[in-house]
Protein backbone atom coordinates (compact mmCIF):
# COMPACT_ATOMS: atom_id res chain seq x y z
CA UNK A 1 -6.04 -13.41 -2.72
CA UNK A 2 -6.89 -12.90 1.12
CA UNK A 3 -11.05 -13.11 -0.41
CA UNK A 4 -10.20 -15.55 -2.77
CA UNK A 5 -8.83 -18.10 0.16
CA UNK A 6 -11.40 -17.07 2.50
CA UNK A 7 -8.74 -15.29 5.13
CA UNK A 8 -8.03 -11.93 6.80
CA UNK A 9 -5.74 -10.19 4.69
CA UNK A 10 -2.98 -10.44 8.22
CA UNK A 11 -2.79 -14.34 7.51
CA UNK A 12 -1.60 -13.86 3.68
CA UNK A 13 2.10 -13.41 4.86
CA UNK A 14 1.76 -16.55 7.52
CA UNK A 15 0.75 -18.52 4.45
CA UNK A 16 3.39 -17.11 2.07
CA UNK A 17 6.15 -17.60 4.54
CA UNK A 18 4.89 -21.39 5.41
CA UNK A 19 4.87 -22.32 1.37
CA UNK A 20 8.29 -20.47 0.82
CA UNK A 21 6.54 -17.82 -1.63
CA UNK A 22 7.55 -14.07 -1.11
CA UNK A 23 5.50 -11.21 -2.03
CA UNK A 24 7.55 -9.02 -4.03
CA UNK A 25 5.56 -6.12 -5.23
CA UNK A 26 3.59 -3.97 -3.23
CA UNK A 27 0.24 -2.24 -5.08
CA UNK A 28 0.49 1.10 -3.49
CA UNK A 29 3.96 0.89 -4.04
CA UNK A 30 5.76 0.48 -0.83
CA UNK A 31 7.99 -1.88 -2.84
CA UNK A 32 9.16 -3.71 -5.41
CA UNK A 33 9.50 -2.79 -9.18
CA UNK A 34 5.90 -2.20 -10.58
CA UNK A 35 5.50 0.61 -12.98
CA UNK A 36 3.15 3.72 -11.74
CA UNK A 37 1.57 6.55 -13.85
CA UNK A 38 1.58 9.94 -12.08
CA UNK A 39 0.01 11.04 -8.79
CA UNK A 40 -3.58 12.30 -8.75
CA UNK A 41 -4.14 15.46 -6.46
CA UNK A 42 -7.95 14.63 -5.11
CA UNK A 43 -6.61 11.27 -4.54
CA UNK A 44 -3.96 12.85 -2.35
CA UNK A 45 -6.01 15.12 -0.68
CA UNK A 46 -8.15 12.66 0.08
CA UNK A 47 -4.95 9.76 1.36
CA UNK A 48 -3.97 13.14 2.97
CA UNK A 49 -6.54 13.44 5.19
CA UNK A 50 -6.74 9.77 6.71
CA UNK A 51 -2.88 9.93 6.94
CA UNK A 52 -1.10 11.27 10.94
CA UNK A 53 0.66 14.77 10.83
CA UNK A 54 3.94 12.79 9.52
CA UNK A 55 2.02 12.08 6.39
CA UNK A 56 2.13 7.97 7.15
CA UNK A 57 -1.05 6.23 6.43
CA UNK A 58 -1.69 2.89 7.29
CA UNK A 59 -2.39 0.46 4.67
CA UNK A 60 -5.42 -0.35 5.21
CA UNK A 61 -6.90 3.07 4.65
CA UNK A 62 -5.44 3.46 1.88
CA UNK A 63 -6.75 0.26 0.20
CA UNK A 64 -10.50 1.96 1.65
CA UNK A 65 -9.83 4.74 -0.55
CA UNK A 66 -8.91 2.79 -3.24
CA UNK A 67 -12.58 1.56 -3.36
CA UNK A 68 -13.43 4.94 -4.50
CA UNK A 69 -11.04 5.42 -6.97
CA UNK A 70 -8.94 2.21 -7.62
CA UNK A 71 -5.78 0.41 -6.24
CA UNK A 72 -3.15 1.50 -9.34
CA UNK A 73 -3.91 5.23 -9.18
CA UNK A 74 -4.11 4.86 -5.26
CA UNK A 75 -0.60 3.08 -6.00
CA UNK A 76 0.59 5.84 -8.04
CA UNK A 77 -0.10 8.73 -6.09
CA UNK A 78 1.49 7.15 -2.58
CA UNK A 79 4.42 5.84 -5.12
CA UNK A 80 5.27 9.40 -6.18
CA UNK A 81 4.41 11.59 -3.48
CA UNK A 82 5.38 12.20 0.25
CA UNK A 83 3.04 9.49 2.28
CA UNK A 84 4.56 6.94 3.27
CA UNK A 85 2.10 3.65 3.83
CA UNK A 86 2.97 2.01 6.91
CA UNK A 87 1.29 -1.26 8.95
CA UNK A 88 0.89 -3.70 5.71
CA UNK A 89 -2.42 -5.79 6.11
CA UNK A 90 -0.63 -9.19 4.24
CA UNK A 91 2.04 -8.57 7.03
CA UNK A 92 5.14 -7.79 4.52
CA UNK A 93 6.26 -4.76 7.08
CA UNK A 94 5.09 -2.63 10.13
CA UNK A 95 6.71 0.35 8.65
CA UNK A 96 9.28 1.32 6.13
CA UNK A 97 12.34 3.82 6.16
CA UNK A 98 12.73 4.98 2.80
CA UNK A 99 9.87 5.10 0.34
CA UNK A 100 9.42 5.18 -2.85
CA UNK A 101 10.91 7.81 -5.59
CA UNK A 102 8.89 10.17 -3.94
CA UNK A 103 9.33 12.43 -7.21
């Protein structure tokens, strides 16, 4: 949407709040209700490695790794493992307490 308008990604949640629309599902699965298939282990090695020794990642570099191997398994694997994705680019949250099913 952010390419689509011609914005950073940061200005999405000035422009959702200003029109009254609210982001309500997250695609690496910070929140909301969308469905997830299973994690993928090089995918979390690789989120892994660009995450800080308390396994939180900021959401930008995980949306960089989703180039290589796309935002819904990206999405899975953070949904259903132990990193937690903090600092959202559209400005939703800085960082979350509780994530995910973390299964």
């Amino acid at each position: 949407m952010a390419r689509e308008l011609h914005v950073e990604p940061k200005e999405i949640a000035e422009i959702t709040k200003k029109h009254g629309i609210r982001i309500d599902n997250c695609e690496l699965g910070v929140f909301g209700s969308k469905d997830f298939g299973d994690a993928i282990d090089d995918i979390y090695e690789k989120l892994s490695s660009k995450a800080n020794s308390e396994k939180k990642l900021e959401c930008s570099a995980a949306w960089e790794v989703a180039k290589e191997f796309s935002l819904n398994r990206v999405g899975s694997t953070t949904k259903k493992s132990d990193i937690e994705v903090i600092y959202c680019q559209l400005g939703c949250f800085r960082t979350r307490i509780h994530h995910g099913s973390k299964s």
